[in-house]
C-alpha atoms as a PDB file:
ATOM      1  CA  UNK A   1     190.536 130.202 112.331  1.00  0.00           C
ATOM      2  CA  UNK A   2     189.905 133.207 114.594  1.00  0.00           C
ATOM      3  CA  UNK A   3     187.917 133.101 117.785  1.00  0.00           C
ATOM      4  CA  UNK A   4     185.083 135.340 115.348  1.00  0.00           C
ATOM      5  CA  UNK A   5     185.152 132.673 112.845  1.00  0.00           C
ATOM      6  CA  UNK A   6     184.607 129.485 115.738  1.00  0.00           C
ATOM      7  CA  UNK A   7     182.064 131.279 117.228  1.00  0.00           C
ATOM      8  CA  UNK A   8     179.724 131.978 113.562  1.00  0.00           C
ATOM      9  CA  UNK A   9     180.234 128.351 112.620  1.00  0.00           C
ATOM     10  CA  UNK A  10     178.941 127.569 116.051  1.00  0.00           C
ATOM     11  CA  UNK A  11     176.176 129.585 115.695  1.00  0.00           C
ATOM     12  CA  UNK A  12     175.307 127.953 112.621  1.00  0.00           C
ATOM     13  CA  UNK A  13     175.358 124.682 113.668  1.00  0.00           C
ATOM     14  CA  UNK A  14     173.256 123.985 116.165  1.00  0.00           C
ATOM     15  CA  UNK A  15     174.882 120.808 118.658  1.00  0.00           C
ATOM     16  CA  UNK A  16     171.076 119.154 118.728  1.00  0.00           C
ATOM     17  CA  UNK A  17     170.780 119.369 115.374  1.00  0.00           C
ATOM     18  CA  UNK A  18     174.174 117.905 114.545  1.00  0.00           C
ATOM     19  CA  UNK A  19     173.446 115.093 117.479  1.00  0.00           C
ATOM     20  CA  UNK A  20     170.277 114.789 115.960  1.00  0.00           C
ATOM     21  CA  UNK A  21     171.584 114.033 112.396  1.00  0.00           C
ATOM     22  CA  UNK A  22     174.154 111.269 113.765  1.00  0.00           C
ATOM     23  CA  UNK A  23     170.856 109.029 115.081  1.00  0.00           C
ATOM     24  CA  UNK A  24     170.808 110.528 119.134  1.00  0.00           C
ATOM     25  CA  UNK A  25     167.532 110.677 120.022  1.00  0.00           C
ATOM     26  CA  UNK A  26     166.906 112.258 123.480  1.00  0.00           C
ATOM     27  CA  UNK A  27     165.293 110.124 126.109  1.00  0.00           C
ATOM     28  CA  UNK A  28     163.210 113.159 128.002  1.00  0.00           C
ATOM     29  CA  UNK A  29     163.720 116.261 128.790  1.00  0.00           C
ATOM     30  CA  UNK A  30     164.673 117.210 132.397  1.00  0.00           C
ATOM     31  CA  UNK A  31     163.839 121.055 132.581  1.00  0.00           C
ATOM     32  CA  UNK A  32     165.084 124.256 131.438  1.00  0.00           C
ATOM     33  CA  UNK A  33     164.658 123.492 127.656  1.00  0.00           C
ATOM     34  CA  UNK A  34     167.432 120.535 128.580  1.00  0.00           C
ATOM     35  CA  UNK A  35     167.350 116.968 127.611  1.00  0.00           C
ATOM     36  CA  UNK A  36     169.213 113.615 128.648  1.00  0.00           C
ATOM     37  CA  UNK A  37     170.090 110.509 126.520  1.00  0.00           C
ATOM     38  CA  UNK A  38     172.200 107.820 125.951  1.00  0.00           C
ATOM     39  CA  UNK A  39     175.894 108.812 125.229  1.00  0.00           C
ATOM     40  CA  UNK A  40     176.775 108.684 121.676  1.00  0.00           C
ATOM     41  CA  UNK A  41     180.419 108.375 122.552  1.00  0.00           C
ATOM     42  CA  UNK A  42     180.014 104.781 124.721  1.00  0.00           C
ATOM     43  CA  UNK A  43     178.278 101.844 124.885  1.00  0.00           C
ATOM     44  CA  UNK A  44     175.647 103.814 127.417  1.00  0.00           C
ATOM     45  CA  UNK A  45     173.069 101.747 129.270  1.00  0.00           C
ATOM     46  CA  UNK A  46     171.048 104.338 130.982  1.00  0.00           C
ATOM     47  CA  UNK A  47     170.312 107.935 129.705  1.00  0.00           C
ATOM     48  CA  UNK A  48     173.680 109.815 131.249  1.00  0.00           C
ATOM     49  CA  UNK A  49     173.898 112.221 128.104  1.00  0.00           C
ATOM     50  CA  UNK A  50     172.947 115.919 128.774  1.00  0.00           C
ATOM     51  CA  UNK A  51     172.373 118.369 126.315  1.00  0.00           C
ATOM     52  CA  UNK A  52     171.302 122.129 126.609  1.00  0.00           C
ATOM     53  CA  UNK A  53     170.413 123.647 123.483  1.00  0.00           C
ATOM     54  CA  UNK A  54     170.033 127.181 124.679  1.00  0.00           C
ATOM     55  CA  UNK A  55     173.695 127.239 125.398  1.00  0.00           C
ATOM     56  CA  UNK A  56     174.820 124.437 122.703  1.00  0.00           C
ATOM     57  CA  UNK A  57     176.821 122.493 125.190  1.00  0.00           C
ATOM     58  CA  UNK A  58     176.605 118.712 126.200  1.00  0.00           C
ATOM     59  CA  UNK A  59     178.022 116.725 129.122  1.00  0.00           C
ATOM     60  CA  UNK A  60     177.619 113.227 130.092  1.00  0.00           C
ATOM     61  CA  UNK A  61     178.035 111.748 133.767  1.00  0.00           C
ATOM     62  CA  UNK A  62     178.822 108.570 132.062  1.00  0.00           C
ATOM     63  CA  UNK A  63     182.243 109.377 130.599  1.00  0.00           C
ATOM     64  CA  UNK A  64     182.409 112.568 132.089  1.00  0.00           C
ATOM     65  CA  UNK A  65     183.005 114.454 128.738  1.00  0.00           C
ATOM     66  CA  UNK A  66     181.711 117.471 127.443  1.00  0.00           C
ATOM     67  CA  UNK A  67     181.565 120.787 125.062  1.00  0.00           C
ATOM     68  CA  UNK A  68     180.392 122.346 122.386  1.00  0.00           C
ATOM     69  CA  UNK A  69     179.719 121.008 118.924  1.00  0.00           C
ATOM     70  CA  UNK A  70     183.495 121.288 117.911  1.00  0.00           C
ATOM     71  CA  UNK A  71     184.368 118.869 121.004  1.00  0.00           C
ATOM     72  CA  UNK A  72     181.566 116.668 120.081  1.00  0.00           C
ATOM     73  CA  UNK A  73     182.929 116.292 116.828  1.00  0.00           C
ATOM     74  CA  UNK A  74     186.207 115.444 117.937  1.00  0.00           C
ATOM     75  CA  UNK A  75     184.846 112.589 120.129  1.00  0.00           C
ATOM     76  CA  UNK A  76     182.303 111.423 118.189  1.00  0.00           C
ATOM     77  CA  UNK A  77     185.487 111.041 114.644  1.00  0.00           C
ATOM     78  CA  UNK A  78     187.551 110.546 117.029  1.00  0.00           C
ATOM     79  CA  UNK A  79     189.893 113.853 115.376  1.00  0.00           C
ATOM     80  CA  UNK A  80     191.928 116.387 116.572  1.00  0.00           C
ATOM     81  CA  UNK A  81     190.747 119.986 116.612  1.00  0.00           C
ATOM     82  CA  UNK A  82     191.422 121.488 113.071  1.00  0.00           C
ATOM     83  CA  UNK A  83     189.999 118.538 111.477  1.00  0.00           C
ATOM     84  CA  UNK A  84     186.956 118.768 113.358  1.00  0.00           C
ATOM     85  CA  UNK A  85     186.288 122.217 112.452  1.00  0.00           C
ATOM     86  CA  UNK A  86     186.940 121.028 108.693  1.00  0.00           C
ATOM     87  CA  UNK A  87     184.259 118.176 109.333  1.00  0.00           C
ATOM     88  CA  UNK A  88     181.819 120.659 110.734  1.00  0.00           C
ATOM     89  CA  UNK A  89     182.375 123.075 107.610  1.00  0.00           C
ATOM     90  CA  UNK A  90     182.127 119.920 105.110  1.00  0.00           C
ATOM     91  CA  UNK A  91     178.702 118.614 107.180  1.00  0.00           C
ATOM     92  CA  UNK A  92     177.425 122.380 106.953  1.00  0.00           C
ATOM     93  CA  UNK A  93     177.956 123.202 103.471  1.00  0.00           C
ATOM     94  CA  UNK A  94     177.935 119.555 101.778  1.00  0.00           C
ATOM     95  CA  UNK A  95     174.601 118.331 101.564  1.00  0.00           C
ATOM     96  CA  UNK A  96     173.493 120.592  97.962  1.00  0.00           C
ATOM     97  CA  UNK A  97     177.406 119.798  97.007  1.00  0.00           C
ATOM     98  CA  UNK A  98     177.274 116.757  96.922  1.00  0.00           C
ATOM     99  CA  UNK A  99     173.717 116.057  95.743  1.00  0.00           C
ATOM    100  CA  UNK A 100     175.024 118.258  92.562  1.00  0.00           C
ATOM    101  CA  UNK A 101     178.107 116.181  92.436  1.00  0.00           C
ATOM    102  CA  UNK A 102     176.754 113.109  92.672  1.00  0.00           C
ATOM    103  CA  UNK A 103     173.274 114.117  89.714  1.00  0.00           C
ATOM    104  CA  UNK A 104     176.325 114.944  87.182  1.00  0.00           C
ATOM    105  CA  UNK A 105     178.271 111.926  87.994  1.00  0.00           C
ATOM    106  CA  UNK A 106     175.044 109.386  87.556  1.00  0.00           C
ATOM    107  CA  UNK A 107     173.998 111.615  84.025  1.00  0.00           C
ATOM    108  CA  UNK A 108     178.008 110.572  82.712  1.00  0.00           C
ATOM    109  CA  UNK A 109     177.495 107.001  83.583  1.00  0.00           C
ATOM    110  CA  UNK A 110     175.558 105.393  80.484  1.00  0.00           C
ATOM    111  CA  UNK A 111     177.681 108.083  78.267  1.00  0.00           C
ATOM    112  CA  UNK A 112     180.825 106.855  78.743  1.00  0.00           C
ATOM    113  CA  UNK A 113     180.587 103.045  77.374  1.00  0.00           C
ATOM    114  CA  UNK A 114     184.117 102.313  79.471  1.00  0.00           C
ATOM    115  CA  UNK A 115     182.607 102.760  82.770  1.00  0.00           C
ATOM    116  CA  UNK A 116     179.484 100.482  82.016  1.00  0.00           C
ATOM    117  CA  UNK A 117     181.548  97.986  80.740  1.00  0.00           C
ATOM    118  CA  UNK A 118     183.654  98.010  83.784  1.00  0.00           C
ATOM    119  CA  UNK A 119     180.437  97.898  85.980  1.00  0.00           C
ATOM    120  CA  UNK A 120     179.428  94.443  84.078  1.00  0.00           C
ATOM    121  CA  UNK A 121     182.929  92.944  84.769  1.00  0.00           C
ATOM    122  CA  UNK A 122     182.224  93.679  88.476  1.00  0.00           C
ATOM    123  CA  UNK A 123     178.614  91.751  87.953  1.00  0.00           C
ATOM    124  CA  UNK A 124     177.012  94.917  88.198  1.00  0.00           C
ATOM    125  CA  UNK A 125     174.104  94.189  85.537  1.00  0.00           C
ATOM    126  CA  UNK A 126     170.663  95.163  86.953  1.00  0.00           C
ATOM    127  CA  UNK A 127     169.503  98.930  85.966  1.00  0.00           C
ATOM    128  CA  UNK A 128     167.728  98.124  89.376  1.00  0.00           C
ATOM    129  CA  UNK A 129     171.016  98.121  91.234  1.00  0.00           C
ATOM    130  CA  UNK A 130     172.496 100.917  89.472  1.00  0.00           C
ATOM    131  CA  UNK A 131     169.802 103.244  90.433  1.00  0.00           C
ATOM    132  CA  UNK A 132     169.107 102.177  94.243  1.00  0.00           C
ATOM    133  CA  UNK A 133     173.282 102.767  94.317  1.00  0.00           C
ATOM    134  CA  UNK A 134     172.894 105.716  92.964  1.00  0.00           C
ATOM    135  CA  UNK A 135     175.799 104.899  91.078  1.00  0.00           C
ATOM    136  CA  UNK A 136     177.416 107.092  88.858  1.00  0.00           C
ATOM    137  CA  UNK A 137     181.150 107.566  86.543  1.00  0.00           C
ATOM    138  CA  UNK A 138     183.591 110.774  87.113  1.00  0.00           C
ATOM    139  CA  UNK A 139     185.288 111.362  83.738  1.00  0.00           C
ATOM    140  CA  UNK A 140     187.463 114.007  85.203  1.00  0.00           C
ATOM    141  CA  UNK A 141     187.914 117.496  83.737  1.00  0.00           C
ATOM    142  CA  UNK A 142     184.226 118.762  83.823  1.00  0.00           C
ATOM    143  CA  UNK A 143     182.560 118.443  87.179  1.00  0.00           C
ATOM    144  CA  UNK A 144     184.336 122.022  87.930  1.00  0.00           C
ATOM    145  CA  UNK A 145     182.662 123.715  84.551  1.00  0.00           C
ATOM    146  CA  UNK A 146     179.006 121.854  85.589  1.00  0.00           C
ATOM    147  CA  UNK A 147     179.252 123.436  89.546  1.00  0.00           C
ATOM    148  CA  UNK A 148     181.088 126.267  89.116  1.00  0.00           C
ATOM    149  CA  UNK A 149     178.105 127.386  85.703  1.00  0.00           C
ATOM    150  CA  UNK A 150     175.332 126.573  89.060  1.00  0.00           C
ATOM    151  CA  UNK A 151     176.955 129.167  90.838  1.00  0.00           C
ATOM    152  CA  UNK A 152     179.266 127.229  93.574  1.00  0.00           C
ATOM    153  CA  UNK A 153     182.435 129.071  94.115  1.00  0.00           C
ATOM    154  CA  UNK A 154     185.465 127.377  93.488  1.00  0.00           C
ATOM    155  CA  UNK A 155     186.783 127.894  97.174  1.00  0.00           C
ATOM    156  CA  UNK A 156     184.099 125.616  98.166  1.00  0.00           C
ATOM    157  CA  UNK A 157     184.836 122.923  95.564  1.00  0.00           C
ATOM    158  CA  UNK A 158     188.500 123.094  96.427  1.00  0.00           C
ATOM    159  CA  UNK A 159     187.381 122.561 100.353  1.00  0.00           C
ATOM    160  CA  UNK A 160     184.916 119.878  99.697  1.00  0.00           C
ATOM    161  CA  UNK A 161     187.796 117.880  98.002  1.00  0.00           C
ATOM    162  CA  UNK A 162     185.943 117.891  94.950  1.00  0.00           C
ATOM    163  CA  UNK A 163     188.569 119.896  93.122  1.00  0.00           C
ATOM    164  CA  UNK A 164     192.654 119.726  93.577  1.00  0.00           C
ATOM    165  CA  UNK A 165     194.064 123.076  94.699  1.00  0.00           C
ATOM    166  CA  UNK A 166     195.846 123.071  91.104  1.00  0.00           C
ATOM    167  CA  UNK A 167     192.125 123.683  89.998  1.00  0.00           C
ATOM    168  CA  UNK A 168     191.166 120.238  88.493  1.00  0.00           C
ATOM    169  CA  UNK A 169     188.666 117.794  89.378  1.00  0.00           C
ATOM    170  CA  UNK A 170     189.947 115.211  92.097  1.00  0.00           C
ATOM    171  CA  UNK A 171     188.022 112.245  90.908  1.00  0.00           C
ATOM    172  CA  UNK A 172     189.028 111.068  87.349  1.00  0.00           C
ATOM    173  CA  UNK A 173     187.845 108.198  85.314  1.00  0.00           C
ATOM    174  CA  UNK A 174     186.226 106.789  88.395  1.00  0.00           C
ATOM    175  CA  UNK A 175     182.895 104.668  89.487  1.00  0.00           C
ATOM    176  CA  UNK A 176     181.629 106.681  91.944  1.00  0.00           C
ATOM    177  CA  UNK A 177     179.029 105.623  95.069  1.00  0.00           C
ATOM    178  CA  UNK A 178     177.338 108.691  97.208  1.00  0.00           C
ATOM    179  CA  UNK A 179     177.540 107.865 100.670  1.00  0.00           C
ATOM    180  CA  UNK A 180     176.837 109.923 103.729  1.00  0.00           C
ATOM    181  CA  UNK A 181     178.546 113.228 103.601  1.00  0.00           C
ATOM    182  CA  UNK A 182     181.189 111.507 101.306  1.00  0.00           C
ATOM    183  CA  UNK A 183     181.791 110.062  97.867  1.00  0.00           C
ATOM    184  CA  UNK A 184     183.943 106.948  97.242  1.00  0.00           C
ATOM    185  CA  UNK A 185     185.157 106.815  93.587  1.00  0.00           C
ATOM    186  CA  UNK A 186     186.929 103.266  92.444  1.00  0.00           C
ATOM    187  CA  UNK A 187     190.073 103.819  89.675  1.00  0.00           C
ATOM    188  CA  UNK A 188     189.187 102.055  86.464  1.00  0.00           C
ATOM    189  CA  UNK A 189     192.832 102.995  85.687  1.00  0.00           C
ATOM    190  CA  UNK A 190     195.603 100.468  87.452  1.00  0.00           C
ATOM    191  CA  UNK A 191     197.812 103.584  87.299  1.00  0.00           C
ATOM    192  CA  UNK A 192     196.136 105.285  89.991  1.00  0.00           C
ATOM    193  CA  UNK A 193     195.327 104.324  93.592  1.00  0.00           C
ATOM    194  CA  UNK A 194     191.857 102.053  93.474  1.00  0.00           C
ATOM    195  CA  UNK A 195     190.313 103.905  96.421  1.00  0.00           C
ATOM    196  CA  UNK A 196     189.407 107.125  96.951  1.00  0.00           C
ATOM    197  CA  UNK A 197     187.072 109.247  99.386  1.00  0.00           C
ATOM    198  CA  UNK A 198     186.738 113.104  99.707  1.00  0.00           C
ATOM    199  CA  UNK A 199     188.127 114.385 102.993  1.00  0.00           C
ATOM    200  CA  UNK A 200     186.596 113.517 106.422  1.00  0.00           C
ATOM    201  CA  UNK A 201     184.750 110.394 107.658  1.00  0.00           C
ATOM    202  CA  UNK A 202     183.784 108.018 105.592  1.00  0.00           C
ATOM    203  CA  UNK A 203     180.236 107.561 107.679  1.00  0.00           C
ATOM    204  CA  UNK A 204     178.268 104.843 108.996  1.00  0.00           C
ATOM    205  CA  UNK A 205     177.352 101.387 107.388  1.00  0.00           C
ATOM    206  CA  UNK A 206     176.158 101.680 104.022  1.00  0.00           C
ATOM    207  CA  UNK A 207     172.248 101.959 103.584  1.00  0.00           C
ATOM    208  CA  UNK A 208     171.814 101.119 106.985  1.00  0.00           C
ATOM    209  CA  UNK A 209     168.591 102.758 107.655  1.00  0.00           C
ATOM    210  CA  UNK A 210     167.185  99.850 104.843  1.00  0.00           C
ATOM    211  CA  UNK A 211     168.475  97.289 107.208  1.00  0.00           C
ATOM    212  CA  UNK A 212     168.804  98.240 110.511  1.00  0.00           C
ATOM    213  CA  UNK A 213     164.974  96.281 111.403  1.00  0.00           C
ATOM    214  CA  UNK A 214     166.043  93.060 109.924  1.00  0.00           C
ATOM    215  CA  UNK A 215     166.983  90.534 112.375  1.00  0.00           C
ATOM    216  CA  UNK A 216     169.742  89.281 110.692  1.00  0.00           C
ATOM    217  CA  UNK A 217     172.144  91.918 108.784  1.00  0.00           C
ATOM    218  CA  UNK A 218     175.268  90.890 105.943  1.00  0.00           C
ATOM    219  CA  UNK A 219     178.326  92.703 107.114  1.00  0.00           C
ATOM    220  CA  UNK A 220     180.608  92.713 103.715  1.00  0.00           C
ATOM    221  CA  UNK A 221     184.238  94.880 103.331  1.00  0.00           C
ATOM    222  CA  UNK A 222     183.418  96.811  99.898  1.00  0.00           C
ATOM    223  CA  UNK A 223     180.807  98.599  97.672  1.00  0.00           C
ATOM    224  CA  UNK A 224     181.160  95.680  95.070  1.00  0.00           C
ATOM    225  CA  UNK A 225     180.730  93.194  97.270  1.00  0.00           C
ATOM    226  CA  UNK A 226     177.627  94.896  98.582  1.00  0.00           C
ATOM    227  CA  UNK A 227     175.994  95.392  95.077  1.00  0.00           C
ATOM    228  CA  UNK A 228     176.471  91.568  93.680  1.00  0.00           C
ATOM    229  CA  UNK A 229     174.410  90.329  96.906  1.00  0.00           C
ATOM    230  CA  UNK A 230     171.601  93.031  96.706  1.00  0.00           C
ATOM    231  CA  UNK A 231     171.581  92.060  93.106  1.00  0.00           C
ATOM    232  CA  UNK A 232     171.317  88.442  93.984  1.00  0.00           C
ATOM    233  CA  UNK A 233     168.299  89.489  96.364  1.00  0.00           C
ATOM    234  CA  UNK A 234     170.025  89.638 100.224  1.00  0.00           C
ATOM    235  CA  UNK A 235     168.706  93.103 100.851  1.00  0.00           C
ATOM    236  CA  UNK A 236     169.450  93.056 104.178  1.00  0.00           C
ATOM    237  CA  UNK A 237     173.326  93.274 103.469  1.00  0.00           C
ATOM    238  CA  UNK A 238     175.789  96.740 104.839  1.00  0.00           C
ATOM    239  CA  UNK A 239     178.931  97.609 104.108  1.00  0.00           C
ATOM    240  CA  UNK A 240     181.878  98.745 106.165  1.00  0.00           C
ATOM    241  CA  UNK A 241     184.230 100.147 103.104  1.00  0.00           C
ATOM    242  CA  UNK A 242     187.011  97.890 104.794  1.00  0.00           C
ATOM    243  CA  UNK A 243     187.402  95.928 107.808  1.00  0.00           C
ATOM    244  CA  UNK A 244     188.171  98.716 110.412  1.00  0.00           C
ATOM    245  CA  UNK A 245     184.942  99.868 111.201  1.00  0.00           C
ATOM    246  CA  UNK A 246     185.206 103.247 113.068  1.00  0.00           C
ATOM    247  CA  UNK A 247     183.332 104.162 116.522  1.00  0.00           C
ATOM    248  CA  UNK A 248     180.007 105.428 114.396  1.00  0.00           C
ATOM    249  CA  UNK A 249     179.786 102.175 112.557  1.00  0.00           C
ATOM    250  CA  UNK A 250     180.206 100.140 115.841  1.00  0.00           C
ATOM    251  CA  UNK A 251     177.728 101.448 117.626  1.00  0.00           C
ATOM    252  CA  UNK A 252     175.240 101.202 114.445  1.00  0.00           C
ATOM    253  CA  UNK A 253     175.467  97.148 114.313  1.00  0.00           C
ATOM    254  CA  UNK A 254     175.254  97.221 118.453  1.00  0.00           C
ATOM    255  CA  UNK A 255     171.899  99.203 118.477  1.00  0.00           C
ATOM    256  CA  UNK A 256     169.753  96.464 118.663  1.00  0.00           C
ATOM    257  CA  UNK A 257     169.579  92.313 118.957  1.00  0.00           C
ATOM    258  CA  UNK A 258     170.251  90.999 115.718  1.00  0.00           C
ATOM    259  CA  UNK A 259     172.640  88.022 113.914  1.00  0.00           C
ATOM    260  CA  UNK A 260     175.670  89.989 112.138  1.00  0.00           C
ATOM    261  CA  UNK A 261     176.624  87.744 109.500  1.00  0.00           C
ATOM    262  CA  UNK A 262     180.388  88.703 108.673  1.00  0.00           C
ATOM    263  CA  UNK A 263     181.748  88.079 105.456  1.00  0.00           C
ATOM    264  CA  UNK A 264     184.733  89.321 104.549  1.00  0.00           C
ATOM    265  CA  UNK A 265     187.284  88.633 101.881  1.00  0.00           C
ATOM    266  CA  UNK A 266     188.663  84.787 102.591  1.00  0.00           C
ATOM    267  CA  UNK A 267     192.765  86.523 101.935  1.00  0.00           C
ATOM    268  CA  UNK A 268     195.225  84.464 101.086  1.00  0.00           C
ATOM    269  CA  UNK A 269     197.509  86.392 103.358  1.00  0.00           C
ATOM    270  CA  UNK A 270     194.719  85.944 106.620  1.00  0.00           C
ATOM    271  CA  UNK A 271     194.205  89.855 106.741  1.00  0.00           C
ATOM    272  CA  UNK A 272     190.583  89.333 106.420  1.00  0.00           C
ATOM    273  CA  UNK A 273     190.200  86.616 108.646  1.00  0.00           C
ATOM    274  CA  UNK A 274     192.319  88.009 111.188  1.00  0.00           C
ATOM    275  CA  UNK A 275     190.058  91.094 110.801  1.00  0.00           C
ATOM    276  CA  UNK A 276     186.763  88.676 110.930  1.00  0.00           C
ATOM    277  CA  UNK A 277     187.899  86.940 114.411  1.00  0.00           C
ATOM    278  CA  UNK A 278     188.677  90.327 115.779  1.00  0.00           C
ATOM    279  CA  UNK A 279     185.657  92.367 115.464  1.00  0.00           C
ATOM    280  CA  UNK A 280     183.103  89.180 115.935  1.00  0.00           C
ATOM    281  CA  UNK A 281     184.697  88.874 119.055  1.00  0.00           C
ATOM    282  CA  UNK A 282     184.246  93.128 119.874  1.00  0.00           C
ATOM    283  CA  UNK A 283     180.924  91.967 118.545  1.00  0.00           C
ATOM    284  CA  UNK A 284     180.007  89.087 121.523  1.00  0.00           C
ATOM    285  CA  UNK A 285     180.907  91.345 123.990  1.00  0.00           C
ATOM    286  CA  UNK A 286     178.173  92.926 123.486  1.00  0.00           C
ATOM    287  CA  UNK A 287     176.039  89.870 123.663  1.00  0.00           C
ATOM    288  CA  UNK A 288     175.575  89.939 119.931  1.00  0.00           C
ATOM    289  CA  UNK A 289     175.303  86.563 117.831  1.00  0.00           C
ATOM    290  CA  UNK A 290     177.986  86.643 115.355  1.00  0.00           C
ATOM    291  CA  UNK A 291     177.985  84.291 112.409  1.00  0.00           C
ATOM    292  CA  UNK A 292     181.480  84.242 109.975  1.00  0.00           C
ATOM    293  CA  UNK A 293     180.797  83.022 106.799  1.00  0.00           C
ATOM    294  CA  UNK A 294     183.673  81.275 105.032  1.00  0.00           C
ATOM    295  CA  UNK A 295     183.879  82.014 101.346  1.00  0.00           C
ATOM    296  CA  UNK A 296     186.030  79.747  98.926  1.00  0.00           C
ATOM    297  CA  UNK A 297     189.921  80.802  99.552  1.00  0.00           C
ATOM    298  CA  UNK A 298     191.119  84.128  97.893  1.00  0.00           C
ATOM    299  CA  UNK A 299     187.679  85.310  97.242  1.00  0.00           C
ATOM    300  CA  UNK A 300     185.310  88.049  98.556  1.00  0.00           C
ATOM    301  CA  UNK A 301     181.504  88.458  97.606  1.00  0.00           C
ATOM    302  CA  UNK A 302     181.991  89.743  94.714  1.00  0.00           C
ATOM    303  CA  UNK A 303     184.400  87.976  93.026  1.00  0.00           C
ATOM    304  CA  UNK A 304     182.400  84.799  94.056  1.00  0.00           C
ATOM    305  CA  UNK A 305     179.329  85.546  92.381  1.00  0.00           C
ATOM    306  CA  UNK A 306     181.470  87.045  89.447  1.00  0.00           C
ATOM    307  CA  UNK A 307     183.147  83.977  88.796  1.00  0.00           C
ATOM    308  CA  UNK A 308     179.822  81.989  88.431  1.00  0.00           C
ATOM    309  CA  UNK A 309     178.151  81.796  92.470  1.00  0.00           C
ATOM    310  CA  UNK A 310     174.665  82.053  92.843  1.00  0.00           C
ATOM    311  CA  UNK A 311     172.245  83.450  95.647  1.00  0.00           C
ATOM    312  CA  UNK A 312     171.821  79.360  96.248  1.00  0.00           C
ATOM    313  CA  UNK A 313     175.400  78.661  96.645  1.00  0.00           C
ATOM    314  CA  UNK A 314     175.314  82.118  98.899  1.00  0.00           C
ATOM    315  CA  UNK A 315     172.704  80.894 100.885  1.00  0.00           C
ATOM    316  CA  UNK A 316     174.503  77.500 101.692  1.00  0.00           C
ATOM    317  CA  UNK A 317     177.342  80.072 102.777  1.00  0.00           C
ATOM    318  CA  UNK A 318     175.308  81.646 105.390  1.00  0.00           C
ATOM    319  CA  UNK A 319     173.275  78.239 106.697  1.00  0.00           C
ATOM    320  CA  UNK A 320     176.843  76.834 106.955  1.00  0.00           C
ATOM    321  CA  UNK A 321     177.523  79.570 109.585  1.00  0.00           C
ATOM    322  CA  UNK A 322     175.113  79.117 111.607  1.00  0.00           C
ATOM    323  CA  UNK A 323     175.986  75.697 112.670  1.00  0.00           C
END
């Protein structure tokens, strides 16, 4: 991009605005229209995080950092420049994109008997569910037709990731969850990779805004695993979408005193375990209380209610982790 073309999508992205939308909240303003905070991009103790919005720059004395919104963005998804930029124009333009996107994919669900029928073998059962998911099915080779007929230019599907450059739609006989600013779409097909998210970060912790009061919080790995539990009524479960969290995600579950309850998949190869032992202990650092919960040997949530659990058993789980 030109110098022109960095400058306009500055201009039309406003740094407190986009700090504002990823949870900073200022602590008081300090003159001059400025305002100081705690540092989105390190576990900050005292306000050191200083943003003018007249000139849509931050620093902070903490880390000694600063920049405009591009920079931040870098930092904050931990990217190099170009993909920042592409983050910025996803975040800008997204929003009615995706709330299209995802409206067409919940109308296919119920029409399309294979994708219901793979929901049930997943223990997805409860209309409930389905509709606090937001879940919906991508049949593939009709999501471009639906946008395109509203009026969205097909530059802008290609660069949301929605569409392939070839022209056709990315996701293709797929469940599909919204999340924020992205869409993850599991491959009913064994053919095709099982995972899939549109380009750029995948977000924070699923539905955290539900659970973020709740003194104790279920940490799971996947979507699935987070839908049998709700189902089962632990509503004060999250999701990582895998075992890595990133930086955003990390400082979501360190915002406030609470028991993490982590309970990822028990792998037969250790992965899961390894990746249990590893964060709990990122996770006592900062003077957390950190609970694993040990499932039955090659299973994860969801398979474990699947294959006959109940919200009992479950609950044995979590006691069982306390001690």
């Amino acid at each position: 991009m030109n110098r022109m073309a960095l400058d306009e999508l500055k201009q039309q992205i406003p740094l407190l605005e986009y700090l504002q939308a990823h949870d900073w909240q200022q602590a008081r303003p300090i003159g001059f229209g400025r305002l100081l905070g705690l540092c989105p991009l390190h576990a900050d103790h005292k306000p050191s995080f200083l943003v003018d919005p007249n000139k849509n720059l931050f620093y902070c004395y903490g880390c000694r950092r600063g920049g405009d919104v591009i920079r931040f963005a870098e930092l904050y998804h931990q990217v190099k420049f170009p993909q920042a930029v592409a983050l910025l124009h996803q975040w800008r333009g997204l929003p009615p994109l995706l709330h299209e996107a995802t409206g067409f994919y919940r109308m296919q669900l119920h029409r399309h008997g294979e994708a219901v029928a793979y929901l049930y073998q997943r223990g997805v059962r409860s209309p409930e569910l389905i509709e606090h998911m937001r879940i919906g099915y991508a049949p593939g080779s009709c999501l471009r037709g639906w946008l395109t007929q509203l009026g969205y230019p097909l530059q802008a599907l290609r660069q949301a990731g929605l569409v392939t450059g070839a022209g056709y739609d990315a996701y293709t006989h797929r469940i599909v969850f919204p999340l924020e600013g992205n869409l993850y779409g599991r491959s009913l097909s064994t053919t095709a990779p099982p995972h899939r998210f549109l380009p750029g970060a995948k977000g924070g912790l699923y539905s955290w805004e539900r659970v973020r009061q709740c003194p104790e919080v279920i940490l799971v790995e996947g979507l699935f695993d987070y839908a049998v539990l709700w189902q089962a009524g632990f509503h004060n479960v999250t999701c990582a979408m895998g075992t890595q969290l990133n930086a955003y995600q990390f400082r979501q579950l360190c915002d406030g005193m609470r028991s993490i309850y982590l309970t990822f998949d028990s792998d037969a190869n250790g992965s899961g375990q390894r990746a249990t032992q590893a964060l709990a202990h990122r996770l006592r650092e900062q003077r957390l209380k950190v609970c694993t919960v040990e499932l039955p040997e090659g299973h994860d949530p969801n398979s474990f209610f699947v294959n006959g659990g109940d919200a009992g058993q479950f609950q044995a789980l979590l006691e069982a982790a306390r001690s």
